[in-house]
Structures are given as C-alpha cells and as structure tokens.
N, C-alpha and C. Protein backbone atom coordinates (compact mmCIF):
# COMPACT_ATOMS: atom_id res chain seq x y z
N UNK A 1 91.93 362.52 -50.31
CA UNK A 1 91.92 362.91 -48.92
C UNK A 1 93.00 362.12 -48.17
N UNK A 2 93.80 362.88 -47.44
CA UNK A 2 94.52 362.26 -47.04
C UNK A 2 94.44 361.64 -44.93
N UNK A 3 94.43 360.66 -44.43
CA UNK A 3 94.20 360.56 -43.18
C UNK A 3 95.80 359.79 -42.64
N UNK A 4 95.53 360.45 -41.14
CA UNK A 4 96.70 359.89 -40.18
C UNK A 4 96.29 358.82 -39.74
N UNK A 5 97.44 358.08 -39.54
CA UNK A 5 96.96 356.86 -38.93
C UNK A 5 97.53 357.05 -37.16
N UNK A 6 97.47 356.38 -36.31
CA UNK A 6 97.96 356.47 -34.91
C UNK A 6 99.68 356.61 -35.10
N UNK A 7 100.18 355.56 -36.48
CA UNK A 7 101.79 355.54 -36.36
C UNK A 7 102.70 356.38 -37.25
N UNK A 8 101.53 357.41 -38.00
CA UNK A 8 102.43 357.98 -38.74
C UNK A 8 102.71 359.43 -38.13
N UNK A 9 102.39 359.90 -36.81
CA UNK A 9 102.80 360.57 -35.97
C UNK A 9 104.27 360.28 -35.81
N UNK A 10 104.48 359.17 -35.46
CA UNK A 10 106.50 358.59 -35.05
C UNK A 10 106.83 358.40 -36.32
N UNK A 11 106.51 358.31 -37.57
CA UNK A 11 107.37 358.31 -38.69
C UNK A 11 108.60 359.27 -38.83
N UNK A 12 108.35 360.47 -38.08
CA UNK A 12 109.79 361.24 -38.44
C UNK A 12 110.37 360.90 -37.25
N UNK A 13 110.48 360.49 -36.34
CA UNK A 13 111.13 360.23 -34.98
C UNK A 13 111.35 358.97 -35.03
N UNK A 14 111.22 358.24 -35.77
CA UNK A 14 111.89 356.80 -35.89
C UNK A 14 112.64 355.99 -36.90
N UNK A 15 113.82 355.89 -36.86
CA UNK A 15 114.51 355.84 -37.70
C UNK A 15 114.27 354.50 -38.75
N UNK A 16 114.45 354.43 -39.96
CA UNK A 16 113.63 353.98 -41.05
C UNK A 16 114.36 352.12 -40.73
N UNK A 17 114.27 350.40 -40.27
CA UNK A 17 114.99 350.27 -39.96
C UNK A 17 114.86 349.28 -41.50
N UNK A 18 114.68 349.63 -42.54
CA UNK A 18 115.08 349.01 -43.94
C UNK A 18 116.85 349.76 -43.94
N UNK A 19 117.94 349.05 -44.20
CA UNK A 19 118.70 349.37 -45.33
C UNK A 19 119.77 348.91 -45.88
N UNK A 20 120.24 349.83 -47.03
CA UNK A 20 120.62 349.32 -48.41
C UNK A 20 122.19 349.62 -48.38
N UNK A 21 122.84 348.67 -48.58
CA UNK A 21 124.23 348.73 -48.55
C UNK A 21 124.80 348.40 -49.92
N UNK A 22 125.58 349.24 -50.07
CA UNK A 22 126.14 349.75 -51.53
C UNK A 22 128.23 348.75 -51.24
N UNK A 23 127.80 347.52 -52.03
CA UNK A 23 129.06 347.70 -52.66
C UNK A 23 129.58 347.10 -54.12
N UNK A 24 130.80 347.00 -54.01
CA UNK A 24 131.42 347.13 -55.27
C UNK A 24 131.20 345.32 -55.80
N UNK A 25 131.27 345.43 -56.85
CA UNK A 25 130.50 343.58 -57.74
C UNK A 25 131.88 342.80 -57.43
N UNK A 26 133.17 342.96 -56.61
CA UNK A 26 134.14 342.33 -56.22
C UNK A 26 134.14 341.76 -54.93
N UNK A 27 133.34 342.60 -54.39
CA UNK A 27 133.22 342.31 -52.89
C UNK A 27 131.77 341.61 -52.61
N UNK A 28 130.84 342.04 -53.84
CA UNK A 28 129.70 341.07 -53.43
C UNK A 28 130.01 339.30 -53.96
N UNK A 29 130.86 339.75 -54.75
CA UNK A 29 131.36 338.18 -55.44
C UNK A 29 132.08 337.37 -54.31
N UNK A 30 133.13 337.74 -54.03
CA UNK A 30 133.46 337.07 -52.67
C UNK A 30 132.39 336.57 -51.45
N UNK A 31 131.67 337.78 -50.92
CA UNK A 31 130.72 337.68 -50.30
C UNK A 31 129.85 336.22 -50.59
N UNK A 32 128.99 336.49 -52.24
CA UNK A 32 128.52 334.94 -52.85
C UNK A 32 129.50 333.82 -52.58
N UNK A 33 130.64 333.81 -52.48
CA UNK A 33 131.74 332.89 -52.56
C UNK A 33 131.26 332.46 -51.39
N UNK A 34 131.81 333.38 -50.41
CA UNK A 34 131.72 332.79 -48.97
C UNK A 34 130.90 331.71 -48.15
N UNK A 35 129.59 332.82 -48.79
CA UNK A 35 128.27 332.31 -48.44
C UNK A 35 127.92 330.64 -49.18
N UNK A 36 128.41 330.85 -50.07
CA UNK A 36 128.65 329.25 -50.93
C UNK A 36 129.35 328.46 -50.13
N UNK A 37 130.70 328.77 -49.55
CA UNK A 37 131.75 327.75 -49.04
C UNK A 37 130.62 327.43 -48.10
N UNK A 38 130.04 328.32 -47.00
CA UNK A 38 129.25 328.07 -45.75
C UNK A 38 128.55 327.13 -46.13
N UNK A 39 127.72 327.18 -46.95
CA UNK A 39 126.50 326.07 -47.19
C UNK A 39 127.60 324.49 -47.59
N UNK A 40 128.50 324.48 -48.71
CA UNK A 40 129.07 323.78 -48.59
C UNK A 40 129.17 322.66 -47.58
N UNK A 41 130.13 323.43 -46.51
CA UNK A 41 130.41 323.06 -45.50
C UNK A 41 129.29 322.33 -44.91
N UNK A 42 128.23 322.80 -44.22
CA UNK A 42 127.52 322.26 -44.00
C UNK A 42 127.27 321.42 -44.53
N UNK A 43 126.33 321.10 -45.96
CA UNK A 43 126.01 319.96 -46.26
C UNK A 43 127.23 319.18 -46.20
N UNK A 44 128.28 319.55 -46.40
CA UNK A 44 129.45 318.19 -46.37
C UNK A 44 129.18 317.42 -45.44
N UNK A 45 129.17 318.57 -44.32
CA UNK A 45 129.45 317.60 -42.65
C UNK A 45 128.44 316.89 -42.39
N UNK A 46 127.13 317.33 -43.12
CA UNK A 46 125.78 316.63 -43.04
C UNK A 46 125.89 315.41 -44.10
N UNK A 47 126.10 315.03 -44.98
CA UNK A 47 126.89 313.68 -45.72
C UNK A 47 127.57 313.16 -45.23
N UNK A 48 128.47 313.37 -44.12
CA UNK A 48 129.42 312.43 -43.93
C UNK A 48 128.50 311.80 -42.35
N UNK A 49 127.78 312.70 -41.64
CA UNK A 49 127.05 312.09 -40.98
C UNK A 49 126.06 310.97 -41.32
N UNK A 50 125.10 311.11 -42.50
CA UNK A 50 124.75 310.42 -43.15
C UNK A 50 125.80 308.86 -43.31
N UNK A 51 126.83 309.13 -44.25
CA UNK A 51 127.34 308.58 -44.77
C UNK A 51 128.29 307.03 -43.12
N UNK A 52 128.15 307.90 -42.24
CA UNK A 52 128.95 307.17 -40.94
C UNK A 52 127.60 306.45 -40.74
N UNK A 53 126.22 306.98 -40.62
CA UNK A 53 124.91 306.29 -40.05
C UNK A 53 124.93 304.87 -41.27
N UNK A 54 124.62 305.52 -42.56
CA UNK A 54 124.70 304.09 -43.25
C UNK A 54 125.78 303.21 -43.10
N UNK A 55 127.18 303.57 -42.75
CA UNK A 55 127.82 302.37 -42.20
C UNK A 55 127.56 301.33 -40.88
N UNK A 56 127.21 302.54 -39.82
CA UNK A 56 126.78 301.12 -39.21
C UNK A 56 125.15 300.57 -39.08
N UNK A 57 123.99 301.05 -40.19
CA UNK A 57 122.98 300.44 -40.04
C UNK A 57 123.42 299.85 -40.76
N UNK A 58 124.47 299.01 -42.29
CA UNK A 58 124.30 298.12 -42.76
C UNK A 58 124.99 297.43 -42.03
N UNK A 59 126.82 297.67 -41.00
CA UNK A 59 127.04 296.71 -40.26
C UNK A 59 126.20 295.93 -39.45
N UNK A 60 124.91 296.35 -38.21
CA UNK A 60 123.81 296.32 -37.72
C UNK A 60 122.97 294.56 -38.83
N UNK A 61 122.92 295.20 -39.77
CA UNK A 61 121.80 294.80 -40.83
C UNK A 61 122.97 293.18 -41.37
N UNK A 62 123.91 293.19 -41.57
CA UNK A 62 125.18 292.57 -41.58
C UNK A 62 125.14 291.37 -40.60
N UNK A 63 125.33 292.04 -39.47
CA UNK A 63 125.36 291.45 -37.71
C UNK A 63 124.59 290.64 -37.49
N UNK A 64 123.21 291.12 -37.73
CA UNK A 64 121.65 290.18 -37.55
C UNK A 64 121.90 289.32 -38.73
N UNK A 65 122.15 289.26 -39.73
CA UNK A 65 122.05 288.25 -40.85
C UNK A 65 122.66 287.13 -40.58
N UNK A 66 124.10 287.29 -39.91
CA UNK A 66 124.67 286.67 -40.18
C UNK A 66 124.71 285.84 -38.32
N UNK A 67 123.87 286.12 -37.71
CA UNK A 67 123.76 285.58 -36.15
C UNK A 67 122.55 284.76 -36.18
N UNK A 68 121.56 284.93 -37.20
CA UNK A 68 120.65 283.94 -37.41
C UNK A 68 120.42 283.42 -38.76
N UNK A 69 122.15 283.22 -39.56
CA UNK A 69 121.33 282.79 -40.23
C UNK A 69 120.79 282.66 -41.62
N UNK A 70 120.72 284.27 -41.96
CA UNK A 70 120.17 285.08 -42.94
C UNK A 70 120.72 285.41 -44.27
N UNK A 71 122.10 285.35 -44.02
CA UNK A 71 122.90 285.43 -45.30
C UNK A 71 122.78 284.55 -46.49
N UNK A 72 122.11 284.78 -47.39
CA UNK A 72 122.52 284.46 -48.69
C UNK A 72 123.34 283.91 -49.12
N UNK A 73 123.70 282.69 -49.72
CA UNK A 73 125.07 282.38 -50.18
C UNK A 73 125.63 282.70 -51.35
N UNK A 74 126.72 283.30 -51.04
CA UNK A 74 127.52 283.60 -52.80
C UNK A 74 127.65 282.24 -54.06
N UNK A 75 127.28 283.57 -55.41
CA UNK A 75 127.19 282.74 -56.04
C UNK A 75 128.44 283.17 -56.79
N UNK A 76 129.48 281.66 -57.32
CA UNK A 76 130.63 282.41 -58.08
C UNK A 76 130.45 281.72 -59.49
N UNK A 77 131.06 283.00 -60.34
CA UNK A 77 131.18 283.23 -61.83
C UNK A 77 131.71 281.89 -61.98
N UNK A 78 131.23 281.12 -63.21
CA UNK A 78 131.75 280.30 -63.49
C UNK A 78 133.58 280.00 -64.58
N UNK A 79 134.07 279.68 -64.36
CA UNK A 79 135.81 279.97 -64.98
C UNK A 79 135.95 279.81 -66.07
C-alpha cells in the first residue's frame, strides 16, 4: 500500500538539491592536489605559530631562571 506523506506533494516542483558532478580522473587529481596544498598550508602556518609560542615560553621560562637564580650549572666533558 502505498501512502502520501504532506511533502511528497512538492516532490515534482522542487528541484532535487543532491548533485553529482562528472569529471575527468585529471582534473579530480589536481583538484586532490589542491585540496592537499590547502590543508598543507594551513597546518604549516599553524606550526610555525606553535613553533614562535615555544620560543618565547622557553625564553619566558629562560628569563625567570635566570632572575632568581634557577639555572643549573653546566657541566663540562672532561678533556
């Protein structure tokens, strides 16, 4: 038995909004490329942010050690 529902009245009056785009395995390869460089990119710029923060929390970490104090003394290899 088959029943209507309230929305399958607008099923033919509304255009379907799934769809499927057809191309060639050269252009989706690039496409993958692209989409690769993008992420890339990003994480790069997100490492080097990283990478600037750990410079100055160890300068920071550096700063305090060495204003009270804290530093460790080197030990050298014997000759």
């Amino acid at each position: 038995m088959f029943t209507l529902s309230p929305m399958t009245f607008f099923d033919d009056f509304m255009p379907s909004r799934e769809r499927v785009l057809v191309i060639s395995d050269s252009q989706y390869a690039k496409h993958k490329k692209s989409e690769a460089q993008k992420q890339i990119d990003v994480l790069q710029a997100r490492a080097d942010e990283y990478s600037k923060a750990l410079a100055t929390i160890t300068s920071t970490i550096d700063g305090l050690k060495t204003e009270h104090g804290l530093l460790e003394p080197e030990i050298q290899a014997p000759n």
